[in-house]
C-alpha atoms as a PDB file:
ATOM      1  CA  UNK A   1      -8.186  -6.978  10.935  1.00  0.00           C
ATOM      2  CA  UNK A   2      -6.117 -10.189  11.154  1.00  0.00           C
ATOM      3  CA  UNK A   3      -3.445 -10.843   8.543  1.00  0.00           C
ATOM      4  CA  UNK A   4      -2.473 -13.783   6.277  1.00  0.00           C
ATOM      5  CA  UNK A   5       0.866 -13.947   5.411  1.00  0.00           C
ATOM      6  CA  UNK A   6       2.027 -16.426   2.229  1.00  0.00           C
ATOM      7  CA  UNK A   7       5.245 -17.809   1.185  1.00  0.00           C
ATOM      8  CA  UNK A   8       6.292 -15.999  -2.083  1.00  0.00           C
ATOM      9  CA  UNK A   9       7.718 -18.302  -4.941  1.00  0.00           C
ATOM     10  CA  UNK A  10      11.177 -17.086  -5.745  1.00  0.00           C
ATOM     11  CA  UNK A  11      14.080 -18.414  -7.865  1.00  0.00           C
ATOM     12  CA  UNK A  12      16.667 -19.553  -5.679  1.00  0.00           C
ATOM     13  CA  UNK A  13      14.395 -20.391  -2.756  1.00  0.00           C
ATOM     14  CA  UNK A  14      11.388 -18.533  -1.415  1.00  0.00           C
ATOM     15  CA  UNK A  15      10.721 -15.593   1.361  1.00  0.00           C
ATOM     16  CA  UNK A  16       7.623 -14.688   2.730  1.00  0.00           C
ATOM     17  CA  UNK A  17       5.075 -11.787   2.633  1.00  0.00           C
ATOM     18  CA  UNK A  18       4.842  -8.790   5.306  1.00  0.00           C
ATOM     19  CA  UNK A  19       2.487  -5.998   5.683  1.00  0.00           C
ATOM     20  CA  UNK A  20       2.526  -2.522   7.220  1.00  0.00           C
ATOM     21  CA  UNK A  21       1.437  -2.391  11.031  1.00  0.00           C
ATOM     22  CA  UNK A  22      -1.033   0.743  11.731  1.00  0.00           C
ATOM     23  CA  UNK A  23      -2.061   1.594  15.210  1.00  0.00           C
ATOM     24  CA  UNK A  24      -4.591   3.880  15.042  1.00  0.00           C
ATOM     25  CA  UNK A  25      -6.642   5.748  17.857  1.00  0.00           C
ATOM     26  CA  UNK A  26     -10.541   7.669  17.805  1.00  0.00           C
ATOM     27  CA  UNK A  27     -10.498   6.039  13.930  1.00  0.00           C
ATOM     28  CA  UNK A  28      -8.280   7.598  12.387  1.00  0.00           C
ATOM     29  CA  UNK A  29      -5.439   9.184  14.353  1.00  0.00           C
ATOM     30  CA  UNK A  30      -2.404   6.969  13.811  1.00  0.00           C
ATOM     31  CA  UNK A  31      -0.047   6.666  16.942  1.00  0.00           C
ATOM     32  CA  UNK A  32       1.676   3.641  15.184  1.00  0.00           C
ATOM     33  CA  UNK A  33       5.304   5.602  16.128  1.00  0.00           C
ATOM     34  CA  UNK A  34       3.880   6.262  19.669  1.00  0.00           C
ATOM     35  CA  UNK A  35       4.167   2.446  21.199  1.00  0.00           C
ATOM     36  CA  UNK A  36       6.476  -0.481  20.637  1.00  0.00           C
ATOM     37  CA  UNK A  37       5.358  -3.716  19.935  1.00  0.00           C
ATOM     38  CA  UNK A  38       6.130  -7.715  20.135  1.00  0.00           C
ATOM     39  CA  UNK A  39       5.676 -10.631  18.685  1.00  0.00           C
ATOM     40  CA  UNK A  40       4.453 -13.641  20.541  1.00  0.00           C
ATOM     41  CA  UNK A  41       6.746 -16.230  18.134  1.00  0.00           C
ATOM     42  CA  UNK A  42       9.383 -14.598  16.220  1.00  0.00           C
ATOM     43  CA  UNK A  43       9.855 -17.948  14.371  1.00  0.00           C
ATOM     44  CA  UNK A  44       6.728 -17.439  12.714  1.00  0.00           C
ATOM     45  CA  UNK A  45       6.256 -13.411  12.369  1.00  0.00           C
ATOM     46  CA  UNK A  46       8.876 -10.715  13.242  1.00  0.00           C
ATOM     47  CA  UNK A  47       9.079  -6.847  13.631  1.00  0.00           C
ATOM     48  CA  UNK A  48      10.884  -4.823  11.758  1.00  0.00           C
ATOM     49  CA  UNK A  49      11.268  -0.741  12.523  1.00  0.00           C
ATOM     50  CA  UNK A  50      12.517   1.453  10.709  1.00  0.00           C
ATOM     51  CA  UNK A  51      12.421   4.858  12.059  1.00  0.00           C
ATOM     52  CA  UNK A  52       9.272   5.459  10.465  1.00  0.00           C
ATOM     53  CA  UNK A  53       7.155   2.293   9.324  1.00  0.00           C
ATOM     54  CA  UNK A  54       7.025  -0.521  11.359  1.00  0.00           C
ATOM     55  CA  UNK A  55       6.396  -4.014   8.992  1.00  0.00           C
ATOM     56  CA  UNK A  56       5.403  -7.372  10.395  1.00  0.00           C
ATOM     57  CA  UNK A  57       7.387  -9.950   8.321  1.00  0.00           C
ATOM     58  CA  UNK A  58       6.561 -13.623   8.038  1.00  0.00           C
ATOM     59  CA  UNK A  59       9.550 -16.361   9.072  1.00  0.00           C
ATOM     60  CA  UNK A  60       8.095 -19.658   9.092  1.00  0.00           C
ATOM     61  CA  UNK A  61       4.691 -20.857   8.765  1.00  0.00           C
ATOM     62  CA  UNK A  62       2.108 -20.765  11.876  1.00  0.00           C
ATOM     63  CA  UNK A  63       0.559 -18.333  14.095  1.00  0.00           C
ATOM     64  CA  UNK A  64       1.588 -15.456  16.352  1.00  0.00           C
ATOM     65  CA  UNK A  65      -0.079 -12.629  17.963  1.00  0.00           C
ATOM     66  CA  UNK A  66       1.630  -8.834  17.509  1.00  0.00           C
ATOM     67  CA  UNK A  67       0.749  -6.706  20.449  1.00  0.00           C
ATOM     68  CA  UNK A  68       1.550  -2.947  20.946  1.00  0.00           C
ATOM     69  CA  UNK A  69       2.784  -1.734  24.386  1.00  0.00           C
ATOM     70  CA  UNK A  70       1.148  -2.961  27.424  1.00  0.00           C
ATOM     71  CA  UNK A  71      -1.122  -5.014  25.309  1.00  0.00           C
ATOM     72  CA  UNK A  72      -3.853  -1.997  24.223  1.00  0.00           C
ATOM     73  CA  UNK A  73      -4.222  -3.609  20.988  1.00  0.00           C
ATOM     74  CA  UNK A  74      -2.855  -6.965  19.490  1.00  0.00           C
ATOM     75  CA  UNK A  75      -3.346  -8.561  15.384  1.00  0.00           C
ATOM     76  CA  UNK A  76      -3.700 -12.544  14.829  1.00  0.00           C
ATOM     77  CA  UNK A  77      -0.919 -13.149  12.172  1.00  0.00           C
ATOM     78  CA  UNK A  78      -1.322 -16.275   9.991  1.00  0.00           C
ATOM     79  CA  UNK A  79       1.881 -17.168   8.182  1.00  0.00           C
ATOM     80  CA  UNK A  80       1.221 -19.710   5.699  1.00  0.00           C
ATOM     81  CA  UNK A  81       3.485 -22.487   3.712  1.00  0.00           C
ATOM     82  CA  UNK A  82       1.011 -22.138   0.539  1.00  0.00           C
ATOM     83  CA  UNK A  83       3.400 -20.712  -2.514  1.00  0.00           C
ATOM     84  CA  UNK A  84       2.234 -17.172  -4.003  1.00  0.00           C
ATOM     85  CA  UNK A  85       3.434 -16.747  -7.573  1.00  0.00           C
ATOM     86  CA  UNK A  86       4.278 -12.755  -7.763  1.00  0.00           C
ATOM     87  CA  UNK A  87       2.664 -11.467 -10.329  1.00  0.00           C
ATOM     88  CA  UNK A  88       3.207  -7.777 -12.075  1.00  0.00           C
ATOM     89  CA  UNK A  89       0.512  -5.171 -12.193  1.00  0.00           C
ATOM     90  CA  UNK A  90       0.789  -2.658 -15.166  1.00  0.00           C
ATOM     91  CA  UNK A  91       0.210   1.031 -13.586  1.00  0.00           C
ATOM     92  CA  UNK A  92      -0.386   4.498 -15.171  1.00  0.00           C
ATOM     93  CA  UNK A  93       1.587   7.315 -13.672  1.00  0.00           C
ATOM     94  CA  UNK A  94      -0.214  10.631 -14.490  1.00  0.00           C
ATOM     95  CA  UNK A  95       1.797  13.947 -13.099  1.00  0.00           C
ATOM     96  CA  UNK A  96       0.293  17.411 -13.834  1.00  0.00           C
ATOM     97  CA  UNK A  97       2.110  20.610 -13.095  1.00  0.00           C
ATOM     98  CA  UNK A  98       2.593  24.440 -14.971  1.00  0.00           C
ATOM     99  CA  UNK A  99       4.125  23.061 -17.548  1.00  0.00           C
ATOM    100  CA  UNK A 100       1.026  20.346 -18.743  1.00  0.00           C
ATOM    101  CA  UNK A 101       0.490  16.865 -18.069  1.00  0.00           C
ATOM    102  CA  UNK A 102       2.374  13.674 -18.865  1.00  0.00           C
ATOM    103  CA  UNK A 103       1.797   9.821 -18.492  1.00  0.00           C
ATOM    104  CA  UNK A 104       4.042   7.082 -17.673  1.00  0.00           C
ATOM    105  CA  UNK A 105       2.799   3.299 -18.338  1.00  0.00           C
END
């Protein structure tokens, strides 16, 4: 699927979003660490690798295609100016083990 990429708002000036990139082959058998990849305008979306994910991060607003090695797939990235206000999500940690169970909020 193609991705849309916002500017976050941030005190002191913003950044923008990123997302994981997944290469996957017969469904579900990831080779994402088996190819290498560009990007098509790396003043609008650029790679970064890890050793063991490989993110797409927005730079600048516009568009820019990401394409594996030897072009056997390739993801439309949008990167947009439009300001995303980040926004905190209360989650439940439940861990269960010998000893019982506990919850973390």
């Amino acid at each position: 699927a193609d991705a849309t990429l916002s500017a976050i708002g941030c005190a002191g000036g913003g950044s923008y979003q990123s997302t994981t990139l997944r290469l996957a082959a017969d469904g579900d058998l990831d080779v994402t660490r088996l190819s290498s990849y560009t990007s098509n305008d790396t003043s609008v979306a650029v790679l970064q690798d890890d050793g063991y994910t490989v993110r797409v991060l927005g730079v600048g607003p516009g568009s820019a295609t990401i394409s594996a090695y030897g072009n056997v797939a390739s993801v439309a990235v949008t990167v947009e100016d439009a300001v995303v206000t980040p926004e905190l999500v209360a989650r439940v940690v439940t861990s269960l083990d010998a000893a019982g169970a506990a919850q973390s909020f």
